[in-house]
PDB file of N, CA and C in Angstrom:
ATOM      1  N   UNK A   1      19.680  -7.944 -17.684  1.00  0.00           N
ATOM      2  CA  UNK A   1      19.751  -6.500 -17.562  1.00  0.00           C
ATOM      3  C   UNK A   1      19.150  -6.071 -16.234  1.00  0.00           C
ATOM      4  N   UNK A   2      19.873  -4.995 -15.981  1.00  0.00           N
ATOM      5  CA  UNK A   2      19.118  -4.668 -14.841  1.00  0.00           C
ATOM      6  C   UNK A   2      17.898  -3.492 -14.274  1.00  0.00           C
ATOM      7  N   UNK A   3      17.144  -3.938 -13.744  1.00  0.00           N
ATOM      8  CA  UNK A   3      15.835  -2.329 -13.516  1.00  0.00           C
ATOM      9  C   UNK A   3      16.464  -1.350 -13.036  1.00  0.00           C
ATOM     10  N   UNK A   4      15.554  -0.480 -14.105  1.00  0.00           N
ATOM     11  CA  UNK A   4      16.256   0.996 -13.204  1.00  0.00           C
ATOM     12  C   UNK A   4      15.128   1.192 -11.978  1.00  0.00           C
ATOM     13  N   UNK A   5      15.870   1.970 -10.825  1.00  0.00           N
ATOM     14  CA  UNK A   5      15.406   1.357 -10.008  1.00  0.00           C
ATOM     15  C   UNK A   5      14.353   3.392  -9.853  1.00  0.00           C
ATOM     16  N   UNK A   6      13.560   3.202  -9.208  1.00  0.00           N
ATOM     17  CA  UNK A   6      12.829   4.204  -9.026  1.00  0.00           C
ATOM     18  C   UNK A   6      12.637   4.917  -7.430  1.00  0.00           C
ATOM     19  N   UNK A   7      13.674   4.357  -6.579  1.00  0.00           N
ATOM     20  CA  UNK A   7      14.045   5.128  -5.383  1.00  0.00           C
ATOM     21  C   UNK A   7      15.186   6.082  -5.576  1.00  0.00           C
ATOM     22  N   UNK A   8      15.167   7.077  -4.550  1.00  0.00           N
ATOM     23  CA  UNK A   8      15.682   8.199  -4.667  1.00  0.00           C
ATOM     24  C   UNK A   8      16.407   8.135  -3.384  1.00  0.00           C
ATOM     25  N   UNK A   9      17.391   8.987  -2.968  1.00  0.00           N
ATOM     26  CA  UNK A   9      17.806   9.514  -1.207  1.00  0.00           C
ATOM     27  C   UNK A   9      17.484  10.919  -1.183  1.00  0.00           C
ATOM     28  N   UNK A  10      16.588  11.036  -0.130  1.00  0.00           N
ATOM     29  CA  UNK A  10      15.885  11.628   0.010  1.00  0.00           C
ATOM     30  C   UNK A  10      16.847  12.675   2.192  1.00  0.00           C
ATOM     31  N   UNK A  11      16.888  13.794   2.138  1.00  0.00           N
ATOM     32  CA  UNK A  11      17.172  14.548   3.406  1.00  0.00           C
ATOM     33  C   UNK A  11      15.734  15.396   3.787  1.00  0.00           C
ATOM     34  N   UNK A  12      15.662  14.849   5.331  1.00  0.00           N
ATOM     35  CA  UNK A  12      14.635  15.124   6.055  1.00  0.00           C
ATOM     36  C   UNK A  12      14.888  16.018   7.211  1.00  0.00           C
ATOM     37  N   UNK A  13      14.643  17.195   6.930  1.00  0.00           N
ATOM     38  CA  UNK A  13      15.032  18.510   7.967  1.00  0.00           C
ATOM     39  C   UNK A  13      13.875  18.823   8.559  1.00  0.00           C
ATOM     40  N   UNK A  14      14.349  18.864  10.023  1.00  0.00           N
ATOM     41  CA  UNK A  14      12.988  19.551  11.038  1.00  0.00           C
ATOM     42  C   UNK A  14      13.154  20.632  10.933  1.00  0.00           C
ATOM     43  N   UNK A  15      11.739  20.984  10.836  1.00  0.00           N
ATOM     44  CA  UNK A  15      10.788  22.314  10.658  1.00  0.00           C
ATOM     45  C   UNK A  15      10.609  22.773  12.063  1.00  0.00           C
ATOM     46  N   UNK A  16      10.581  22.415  13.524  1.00  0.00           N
ATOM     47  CA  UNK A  16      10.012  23.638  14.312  1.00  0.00           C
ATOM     48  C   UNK A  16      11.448  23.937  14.678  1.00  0.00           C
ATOM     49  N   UNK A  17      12.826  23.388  14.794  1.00  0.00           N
ATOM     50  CA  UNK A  17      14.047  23.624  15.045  1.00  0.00           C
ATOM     51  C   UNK A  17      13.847  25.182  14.599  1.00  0.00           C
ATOM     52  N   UNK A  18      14.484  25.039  13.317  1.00  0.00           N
ATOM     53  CA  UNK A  18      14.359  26.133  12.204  1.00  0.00           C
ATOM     54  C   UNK A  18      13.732  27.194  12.916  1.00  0.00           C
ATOM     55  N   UNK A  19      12.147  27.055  12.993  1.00  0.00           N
ATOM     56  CA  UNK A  19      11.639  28.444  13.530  1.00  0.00           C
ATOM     57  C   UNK A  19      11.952  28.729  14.894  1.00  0.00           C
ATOM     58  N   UNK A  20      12.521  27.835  15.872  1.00  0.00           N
ATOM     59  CA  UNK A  20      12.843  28.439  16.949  1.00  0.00           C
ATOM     60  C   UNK A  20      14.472  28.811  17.111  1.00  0.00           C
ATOM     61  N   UNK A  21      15.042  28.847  15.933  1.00  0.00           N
ATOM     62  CA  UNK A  21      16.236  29.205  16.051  1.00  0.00           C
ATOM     63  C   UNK A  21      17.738  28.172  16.562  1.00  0.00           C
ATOM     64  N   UNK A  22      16.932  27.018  16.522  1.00  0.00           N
ATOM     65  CA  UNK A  22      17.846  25.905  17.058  1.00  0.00           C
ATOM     66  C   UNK A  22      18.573  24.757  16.439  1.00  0.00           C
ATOM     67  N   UNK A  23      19.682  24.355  16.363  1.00  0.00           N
ATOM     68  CA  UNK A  23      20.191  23.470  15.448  1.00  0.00           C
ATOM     69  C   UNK A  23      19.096  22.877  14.884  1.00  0.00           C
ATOM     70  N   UNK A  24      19.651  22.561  13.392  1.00  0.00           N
ATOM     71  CA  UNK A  24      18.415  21.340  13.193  1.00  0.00           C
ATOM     72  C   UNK A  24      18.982  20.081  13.332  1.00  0.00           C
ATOM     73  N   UNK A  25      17.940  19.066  13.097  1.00  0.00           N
ATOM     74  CA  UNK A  25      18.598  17.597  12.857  1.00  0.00           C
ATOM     75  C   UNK A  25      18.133  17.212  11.881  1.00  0.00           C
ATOM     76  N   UNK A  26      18.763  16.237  11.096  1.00  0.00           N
ATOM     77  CA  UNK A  26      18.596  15.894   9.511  1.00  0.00           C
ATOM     78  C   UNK A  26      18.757  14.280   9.712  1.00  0.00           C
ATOM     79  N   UNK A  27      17.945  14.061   8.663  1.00  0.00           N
ATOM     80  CA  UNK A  27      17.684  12.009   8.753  1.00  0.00           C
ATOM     81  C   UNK A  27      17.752  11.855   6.792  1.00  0.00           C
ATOM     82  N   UNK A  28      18.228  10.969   6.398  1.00  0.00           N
ATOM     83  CA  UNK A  28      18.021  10.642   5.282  1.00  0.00           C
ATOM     84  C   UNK A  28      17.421   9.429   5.345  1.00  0.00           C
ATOM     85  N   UNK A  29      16.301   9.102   3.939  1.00  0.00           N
ATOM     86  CA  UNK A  29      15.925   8.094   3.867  1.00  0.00           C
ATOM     87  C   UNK A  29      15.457   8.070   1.964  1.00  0.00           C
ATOM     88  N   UNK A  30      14.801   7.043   2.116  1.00  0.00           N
ATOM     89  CA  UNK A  30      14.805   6.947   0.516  1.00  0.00           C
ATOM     90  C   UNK A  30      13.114   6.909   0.336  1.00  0.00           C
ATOM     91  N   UNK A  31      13.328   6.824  -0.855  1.00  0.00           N
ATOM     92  CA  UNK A  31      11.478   7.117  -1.488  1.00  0.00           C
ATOM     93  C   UNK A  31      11.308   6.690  -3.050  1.00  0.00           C
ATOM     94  N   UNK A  32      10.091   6.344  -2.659  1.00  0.00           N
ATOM     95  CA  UNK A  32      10.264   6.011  -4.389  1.00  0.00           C
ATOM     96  C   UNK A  32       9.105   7.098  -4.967  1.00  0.00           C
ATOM     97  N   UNK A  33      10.005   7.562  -6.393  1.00  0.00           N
ATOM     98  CA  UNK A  33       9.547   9.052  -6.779  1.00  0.00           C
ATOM     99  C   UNK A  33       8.586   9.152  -7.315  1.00  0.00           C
ATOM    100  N   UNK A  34       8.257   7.871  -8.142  1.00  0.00           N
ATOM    101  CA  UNK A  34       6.976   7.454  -8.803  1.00  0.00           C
ATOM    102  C   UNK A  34       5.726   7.686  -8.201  1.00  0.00           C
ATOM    103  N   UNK A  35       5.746   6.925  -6.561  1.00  0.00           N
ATOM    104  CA  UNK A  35       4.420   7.146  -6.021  1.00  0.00           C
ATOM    105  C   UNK A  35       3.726   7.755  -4.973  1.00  0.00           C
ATOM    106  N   UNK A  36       5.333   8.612  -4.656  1.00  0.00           N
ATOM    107  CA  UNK A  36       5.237   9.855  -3.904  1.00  0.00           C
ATOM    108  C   UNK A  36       6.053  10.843  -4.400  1.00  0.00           C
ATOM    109  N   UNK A  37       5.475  11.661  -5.604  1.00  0.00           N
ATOM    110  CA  UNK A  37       6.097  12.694  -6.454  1.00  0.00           C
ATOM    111  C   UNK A  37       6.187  14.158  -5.449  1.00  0.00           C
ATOM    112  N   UNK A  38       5.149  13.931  -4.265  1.00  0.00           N
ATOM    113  CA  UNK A  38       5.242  15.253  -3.456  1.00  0.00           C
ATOM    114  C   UNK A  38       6.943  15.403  -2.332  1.00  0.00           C
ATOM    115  N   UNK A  39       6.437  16.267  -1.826  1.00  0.00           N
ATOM    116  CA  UNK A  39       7.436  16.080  -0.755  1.00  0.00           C
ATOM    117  C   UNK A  39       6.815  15.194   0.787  1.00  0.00           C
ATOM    118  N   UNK A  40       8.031  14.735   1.221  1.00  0.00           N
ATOM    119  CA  UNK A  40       7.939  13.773   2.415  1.00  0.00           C
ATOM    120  C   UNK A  40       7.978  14.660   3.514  1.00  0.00           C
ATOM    121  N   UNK A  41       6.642  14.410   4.356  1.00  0.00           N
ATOM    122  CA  UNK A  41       7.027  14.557   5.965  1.00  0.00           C
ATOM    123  C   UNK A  41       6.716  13.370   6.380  1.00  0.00           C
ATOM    124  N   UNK A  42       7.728  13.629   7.523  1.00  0.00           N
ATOM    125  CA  UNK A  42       7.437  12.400   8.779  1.00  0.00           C
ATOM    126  C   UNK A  42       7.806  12.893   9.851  1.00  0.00           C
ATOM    127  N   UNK A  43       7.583  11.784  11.269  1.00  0.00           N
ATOM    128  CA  UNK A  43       7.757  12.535  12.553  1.00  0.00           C
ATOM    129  C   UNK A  43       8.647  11.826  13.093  1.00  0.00           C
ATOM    130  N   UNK A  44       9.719  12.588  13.261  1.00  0.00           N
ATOM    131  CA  UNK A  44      11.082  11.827  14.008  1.00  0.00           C
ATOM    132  C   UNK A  44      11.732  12.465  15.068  1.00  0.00           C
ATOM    133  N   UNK A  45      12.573  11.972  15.824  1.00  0.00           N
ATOM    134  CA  UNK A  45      13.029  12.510  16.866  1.00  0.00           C
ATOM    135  C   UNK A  45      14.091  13.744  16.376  1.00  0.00           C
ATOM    136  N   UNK A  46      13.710  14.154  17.565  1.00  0.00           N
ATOM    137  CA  UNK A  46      14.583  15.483  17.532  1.00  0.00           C
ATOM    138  C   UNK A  46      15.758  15.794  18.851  1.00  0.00           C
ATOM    139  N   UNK A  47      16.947  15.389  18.358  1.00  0.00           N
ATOM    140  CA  UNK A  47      17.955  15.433  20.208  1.00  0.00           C
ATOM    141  C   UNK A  47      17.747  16.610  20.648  1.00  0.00           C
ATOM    142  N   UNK A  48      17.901  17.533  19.628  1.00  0.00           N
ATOM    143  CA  UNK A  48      18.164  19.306  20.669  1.00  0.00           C
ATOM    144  C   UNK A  48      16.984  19.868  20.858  1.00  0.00           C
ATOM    145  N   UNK A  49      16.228  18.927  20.765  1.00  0.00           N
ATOM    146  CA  UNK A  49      14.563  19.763  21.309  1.00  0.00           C
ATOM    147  C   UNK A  49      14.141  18.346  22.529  1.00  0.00           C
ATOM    148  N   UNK A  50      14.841  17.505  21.929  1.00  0.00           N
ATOM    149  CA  UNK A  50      14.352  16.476  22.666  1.00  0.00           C
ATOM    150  C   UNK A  50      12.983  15.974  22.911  1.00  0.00           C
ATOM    151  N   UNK A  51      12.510  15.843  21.899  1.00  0.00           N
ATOM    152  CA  UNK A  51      11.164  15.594  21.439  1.00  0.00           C
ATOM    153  C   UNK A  51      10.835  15.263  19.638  1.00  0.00           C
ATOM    154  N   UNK A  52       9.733  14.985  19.823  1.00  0.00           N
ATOM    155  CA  UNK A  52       9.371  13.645  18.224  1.00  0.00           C
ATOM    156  C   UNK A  52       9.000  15.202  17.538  1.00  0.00           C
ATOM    157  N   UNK A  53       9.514  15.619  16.158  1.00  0.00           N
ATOM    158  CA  UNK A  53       8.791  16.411  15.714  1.00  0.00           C
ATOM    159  C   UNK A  53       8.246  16.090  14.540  1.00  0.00           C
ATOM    160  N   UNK A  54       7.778  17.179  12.890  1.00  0.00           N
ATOM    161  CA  UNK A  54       7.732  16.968  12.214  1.00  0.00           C
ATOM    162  C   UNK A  54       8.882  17.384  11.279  1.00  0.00           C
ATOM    163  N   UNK A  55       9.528  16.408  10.320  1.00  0.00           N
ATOM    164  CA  UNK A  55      10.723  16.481   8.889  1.00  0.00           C
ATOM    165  C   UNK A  55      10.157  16.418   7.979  1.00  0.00           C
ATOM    166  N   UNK A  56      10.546  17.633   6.748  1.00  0.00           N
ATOM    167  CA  UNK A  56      10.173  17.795   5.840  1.00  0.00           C
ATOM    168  C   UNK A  56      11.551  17.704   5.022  1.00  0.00           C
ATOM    169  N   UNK A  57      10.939  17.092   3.655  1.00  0.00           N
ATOM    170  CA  UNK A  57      12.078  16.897   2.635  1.00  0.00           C
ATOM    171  C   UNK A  57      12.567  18.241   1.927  1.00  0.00           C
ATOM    172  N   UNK A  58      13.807  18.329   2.146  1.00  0.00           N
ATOM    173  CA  UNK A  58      14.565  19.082   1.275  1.00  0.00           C
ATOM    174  C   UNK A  58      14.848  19.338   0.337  1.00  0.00           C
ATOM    175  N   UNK A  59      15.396  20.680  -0.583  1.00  0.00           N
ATOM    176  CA  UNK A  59      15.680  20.162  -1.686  1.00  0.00           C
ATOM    177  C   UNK A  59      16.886  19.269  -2.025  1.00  0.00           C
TER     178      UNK A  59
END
């Protein structure tokens, strides 16, 4: 039989895009829900700012 598995896919939208009015950029990645029940940030590049920002998970 097989485990159910406890990762998710997870979309990661930058936050300073947004407030400055500028495309955003979006990254998907996965997570496991169990041992991070919050939401995900991380710091990833950004082309139309052209710079590393911070992504926050979506709904």
């Amino acid at each position: 039989m097989a485990k159910k598995s406890g990762r998710i896919i997870v979309t990661l939208e930058c936050t300073e895009a947004r407030a400055l009015g500028k495309p955003v950029s979006r990254y998907t990645t996965t997570k496991n829900k169990q041992k991070t029940p919050g939401r995900m940030e991380l710091k990833k590049y950004n082309p139309n700012l052209q710079k590393h920002t911070v992504h926050r998970e979506t709904k």
